[in-house]
N, C-alpha and C. Protein backbone atom coordinates (compact mmCIF):
# COMPACT_ATOMS: atom_id res chain seq x y z
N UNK A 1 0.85 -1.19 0.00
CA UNK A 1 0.00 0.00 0.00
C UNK A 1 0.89 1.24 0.00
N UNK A 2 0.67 2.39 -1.10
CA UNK A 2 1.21 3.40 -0.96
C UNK A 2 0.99 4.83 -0.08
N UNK A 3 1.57 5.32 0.47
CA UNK A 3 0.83 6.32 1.07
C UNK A 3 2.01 7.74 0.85
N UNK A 4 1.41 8.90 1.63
CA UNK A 4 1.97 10.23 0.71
C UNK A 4 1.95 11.20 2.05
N UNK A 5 3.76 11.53 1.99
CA UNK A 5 3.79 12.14 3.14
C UNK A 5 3.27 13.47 2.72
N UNK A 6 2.94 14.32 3.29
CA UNK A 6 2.79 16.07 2.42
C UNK A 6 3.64 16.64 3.96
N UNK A 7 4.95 17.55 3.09
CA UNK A 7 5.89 18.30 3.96
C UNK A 7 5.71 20.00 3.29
N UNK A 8 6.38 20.38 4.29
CA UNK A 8 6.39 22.00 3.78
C UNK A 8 8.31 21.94 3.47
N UNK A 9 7.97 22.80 2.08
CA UNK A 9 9.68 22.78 1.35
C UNK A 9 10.05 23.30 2.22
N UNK A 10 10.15 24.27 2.86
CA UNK A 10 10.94 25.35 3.51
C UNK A 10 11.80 24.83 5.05
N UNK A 11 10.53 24.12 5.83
CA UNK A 11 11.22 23.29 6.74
C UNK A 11 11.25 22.09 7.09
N UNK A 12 10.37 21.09 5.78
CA UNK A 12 10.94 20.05 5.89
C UNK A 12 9.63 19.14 6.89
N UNK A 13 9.16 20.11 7.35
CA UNK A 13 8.02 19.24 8.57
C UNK A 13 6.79 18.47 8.40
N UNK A 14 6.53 17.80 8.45
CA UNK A 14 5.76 16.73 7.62
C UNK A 14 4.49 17.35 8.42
N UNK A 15 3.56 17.34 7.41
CA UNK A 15 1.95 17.97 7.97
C UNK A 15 0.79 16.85 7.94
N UNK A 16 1.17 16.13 7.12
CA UNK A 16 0.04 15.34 6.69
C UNK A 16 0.76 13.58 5.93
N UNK A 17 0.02 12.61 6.61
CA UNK A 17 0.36 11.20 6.37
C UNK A 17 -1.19 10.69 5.69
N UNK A 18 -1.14 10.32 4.62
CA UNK A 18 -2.26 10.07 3.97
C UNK A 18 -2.29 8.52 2.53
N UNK A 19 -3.37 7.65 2.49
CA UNK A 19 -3.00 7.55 1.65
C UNK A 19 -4.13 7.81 0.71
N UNK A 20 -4.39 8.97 -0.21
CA UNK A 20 -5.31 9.38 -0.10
C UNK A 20 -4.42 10.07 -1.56
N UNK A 21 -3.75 10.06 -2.25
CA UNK A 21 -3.19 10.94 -3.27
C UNK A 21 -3.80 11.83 -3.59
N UNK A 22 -5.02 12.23 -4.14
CA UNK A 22 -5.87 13.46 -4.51
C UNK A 22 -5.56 14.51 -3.22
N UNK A 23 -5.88 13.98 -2.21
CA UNK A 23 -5.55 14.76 -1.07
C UNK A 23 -4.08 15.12 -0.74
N UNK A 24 -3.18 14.55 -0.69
CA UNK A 24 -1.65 15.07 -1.11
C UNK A 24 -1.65 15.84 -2.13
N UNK A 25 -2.24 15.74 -2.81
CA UNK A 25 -1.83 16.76 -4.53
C UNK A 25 -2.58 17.88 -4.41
N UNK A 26 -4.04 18.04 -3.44
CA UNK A 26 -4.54 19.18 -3.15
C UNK A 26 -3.98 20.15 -2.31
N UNK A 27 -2.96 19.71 -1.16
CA UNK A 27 -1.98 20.13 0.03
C UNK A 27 -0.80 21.26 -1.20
N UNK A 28 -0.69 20.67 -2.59
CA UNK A 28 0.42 20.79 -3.40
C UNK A 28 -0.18 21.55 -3.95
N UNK A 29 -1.67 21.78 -4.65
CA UNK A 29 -2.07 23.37 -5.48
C UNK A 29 -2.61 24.30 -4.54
N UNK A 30 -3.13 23.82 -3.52
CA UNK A 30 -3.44 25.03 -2.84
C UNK A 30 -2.73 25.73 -1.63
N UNK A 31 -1.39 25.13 -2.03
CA UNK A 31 -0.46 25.43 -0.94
C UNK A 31 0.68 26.73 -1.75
N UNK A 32 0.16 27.22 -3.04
CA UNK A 32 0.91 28.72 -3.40
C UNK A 32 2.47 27.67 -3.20
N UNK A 33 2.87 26.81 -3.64
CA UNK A 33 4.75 26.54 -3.56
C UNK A 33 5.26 26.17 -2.21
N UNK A 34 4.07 26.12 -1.51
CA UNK A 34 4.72 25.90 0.31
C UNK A 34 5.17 24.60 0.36
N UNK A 35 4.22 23.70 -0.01
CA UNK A 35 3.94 21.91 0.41
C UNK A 35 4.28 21.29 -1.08
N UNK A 36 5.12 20.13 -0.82
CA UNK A 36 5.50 18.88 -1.92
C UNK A 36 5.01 17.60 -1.31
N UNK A 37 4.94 17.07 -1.68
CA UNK A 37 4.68 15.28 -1.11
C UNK A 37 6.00 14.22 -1.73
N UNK A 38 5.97 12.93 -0.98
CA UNK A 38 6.77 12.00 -1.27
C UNK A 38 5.93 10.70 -0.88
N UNK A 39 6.14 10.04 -1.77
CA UNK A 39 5.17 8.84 -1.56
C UNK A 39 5.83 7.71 -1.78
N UNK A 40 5.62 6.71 -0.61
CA UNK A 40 6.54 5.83 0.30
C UNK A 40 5.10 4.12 -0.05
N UNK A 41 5.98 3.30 -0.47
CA UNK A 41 5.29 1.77 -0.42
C UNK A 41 5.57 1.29 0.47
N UNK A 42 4.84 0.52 1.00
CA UNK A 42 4.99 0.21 2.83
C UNK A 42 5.47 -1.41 2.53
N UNK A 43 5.22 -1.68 1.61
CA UNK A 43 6.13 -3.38 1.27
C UNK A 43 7.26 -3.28 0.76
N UNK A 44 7.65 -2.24 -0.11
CA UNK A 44 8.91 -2.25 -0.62
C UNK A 44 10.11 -1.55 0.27
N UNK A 45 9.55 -0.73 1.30
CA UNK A 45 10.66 0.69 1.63
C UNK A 45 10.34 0.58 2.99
N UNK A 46 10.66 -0.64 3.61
CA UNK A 46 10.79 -0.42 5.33
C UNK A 46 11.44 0.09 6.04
N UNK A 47 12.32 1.25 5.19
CA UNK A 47 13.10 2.17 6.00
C UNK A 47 12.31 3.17 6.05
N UNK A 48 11.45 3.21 5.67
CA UNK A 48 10.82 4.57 5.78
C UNK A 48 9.38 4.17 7.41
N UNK A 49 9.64 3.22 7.89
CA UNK A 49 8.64 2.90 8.84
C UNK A 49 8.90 3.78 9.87
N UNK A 50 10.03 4.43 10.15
CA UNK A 50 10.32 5.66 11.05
C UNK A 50 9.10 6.81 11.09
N UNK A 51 9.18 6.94 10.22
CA UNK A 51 7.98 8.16 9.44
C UNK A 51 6.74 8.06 10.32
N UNK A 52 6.41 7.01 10.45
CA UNK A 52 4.75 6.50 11.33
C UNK A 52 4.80 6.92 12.52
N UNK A 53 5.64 6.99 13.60
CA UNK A 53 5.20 7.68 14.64
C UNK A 53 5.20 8.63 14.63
């Protein structure tokens, strides 16, 4: 299952854990350049299991 962190460029701070893509990509147009996302597979990339708490 994929899911989609949404961070703010500037500092990096993760706002939103979703897996919900439309909703990550809405964080990304109505965020004026603030917010990007990165989207993490939870079977392939178990280094990224840090992220969850």
């Amino acid at each position: 299952m994929t899911y989609f962190l949404v961070f703010e460029k500037e500092t990096g701070k993760v706002i939103d854990k979703t897996f919900d893509q439309e909703k990550a990509f809405a964080y990304v147009l109505n965020g004026n350049g603030k917010y990007d996302y990165l989207s993490f597979d939870e079977r392939k990339d178990k280094s990224s299991s840090f992220f969850l708490s």
